[in-house]
C-alpha atoms as a PDB file:
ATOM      1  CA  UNK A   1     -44.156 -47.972 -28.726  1.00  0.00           C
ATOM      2  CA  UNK A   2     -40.752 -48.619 -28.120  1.00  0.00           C
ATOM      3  CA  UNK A   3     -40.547 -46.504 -24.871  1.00  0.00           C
ATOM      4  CA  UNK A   4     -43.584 -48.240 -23.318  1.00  0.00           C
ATOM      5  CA  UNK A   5     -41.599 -51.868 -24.057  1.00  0.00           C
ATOM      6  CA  UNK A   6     -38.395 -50.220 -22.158  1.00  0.00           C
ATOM      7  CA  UNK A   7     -40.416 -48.859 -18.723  1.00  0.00           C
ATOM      8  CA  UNK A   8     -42.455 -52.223 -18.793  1.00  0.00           C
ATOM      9  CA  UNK A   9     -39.397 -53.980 -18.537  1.00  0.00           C
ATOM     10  CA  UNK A  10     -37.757 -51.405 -15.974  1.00  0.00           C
ATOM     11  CA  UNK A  11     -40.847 -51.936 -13.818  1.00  0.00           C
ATOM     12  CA  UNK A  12     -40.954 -56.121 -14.443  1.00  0.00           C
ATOM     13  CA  UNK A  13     -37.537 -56.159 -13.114  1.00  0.00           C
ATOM     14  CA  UNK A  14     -37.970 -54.067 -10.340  1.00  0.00           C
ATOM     15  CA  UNK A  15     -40.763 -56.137  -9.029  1.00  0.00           C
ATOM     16  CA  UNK A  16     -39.090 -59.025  -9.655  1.00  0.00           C
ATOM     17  CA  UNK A  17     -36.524 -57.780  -7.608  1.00  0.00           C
ATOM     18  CA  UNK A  18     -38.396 -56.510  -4.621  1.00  0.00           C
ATOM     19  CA  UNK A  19     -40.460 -60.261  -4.505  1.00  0.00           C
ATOM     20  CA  UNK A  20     -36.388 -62.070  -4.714  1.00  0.00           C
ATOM     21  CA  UNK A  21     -34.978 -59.509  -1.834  1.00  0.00           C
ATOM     22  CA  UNK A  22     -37.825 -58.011   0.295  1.00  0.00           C
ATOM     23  CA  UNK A  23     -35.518 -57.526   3.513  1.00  0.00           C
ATOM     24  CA  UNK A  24     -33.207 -54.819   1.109  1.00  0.00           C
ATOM     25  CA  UNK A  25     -36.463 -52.772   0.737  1.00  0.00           C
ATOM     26  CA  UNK A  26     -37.588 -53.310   4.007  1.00  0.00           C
ATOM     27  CA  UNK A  27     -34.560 -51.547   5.510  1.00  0.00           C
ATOM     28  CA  UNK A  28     -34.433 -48.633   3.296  1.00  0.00           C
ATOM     29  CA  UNK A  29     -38.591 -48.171   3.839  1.00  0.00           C
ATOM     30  CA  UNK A  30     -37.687 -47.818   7.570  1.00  0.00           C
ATOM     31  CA  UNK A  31     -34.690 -45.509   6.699  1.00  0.00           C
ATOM     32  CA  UNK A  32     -36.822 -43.182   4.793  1.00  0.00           C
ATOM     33  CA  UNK A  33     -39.566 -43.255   7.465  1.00  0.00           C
ATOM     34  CA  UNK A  34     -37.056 -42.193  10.420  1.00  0.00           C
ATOM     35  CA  UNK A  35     -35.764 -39.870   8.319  1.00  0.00           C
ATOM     36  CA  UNK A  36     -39.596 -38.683   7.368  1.00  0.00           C
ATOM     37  CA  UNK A  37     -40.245 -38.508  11.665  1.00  0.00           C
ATOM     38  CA  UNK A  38     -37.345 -36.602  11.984  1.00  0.00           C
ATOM     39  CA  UNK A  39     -38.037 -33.840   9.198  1.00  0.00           C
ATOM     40  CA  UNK A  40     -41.907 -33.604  10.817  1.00  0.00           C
ATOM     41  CA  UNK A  41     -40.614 -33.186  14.186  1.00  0.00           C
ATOM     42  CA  UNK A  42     -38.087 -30.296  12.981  1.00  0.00           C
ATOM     43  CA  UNK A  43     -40.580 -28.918  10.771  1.00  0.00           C
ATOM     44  CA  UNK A  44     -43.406 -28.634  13.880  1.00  0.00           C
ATOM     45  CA  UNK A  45     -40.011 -27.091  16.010  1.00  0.00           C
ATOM     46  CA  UNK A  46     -39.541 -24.665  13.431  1.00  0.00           C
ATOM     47  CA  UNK A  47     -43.247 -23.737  13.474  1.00  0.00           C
ATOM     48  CA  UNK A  48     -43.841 -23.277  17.246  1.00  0.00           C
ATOM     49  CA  UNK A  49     -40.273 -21.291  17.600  1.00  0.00           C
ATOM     50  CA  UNK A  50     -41.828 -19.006  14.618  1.00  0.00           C
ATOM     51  CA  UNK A  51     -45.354 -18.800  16.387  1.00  0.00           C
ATOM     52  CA  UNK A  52     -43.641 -17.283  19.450  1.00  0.00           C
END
């Protein structure tokens, strides 16, 4: 029981977090998504180059 009070707090705070500071998360969602293009585009490279 104990462990289900400590993640319900981890998560409370993180929301409450994200709904105080939405432009933080905002910048590091569109830092993982570049980085997410650029390890798709690579990935289909790597493919084609193999396929050849």
């Amino acid at each position: 029981m104990n462990k289900v009070m400590v993640v319900k707090n981890f998560a409370l705070r993180g929301f409450n977090d994200v709904r105080q500071n939405p432009q933080k998360y905002i910048f590091k969602l569109k830092k993982i998504k570049s980085a997410v293009v650029i390890a798709c585009d690579a990935g289909e490279r790597i493919i084609s180059i193999m396929a050849r």
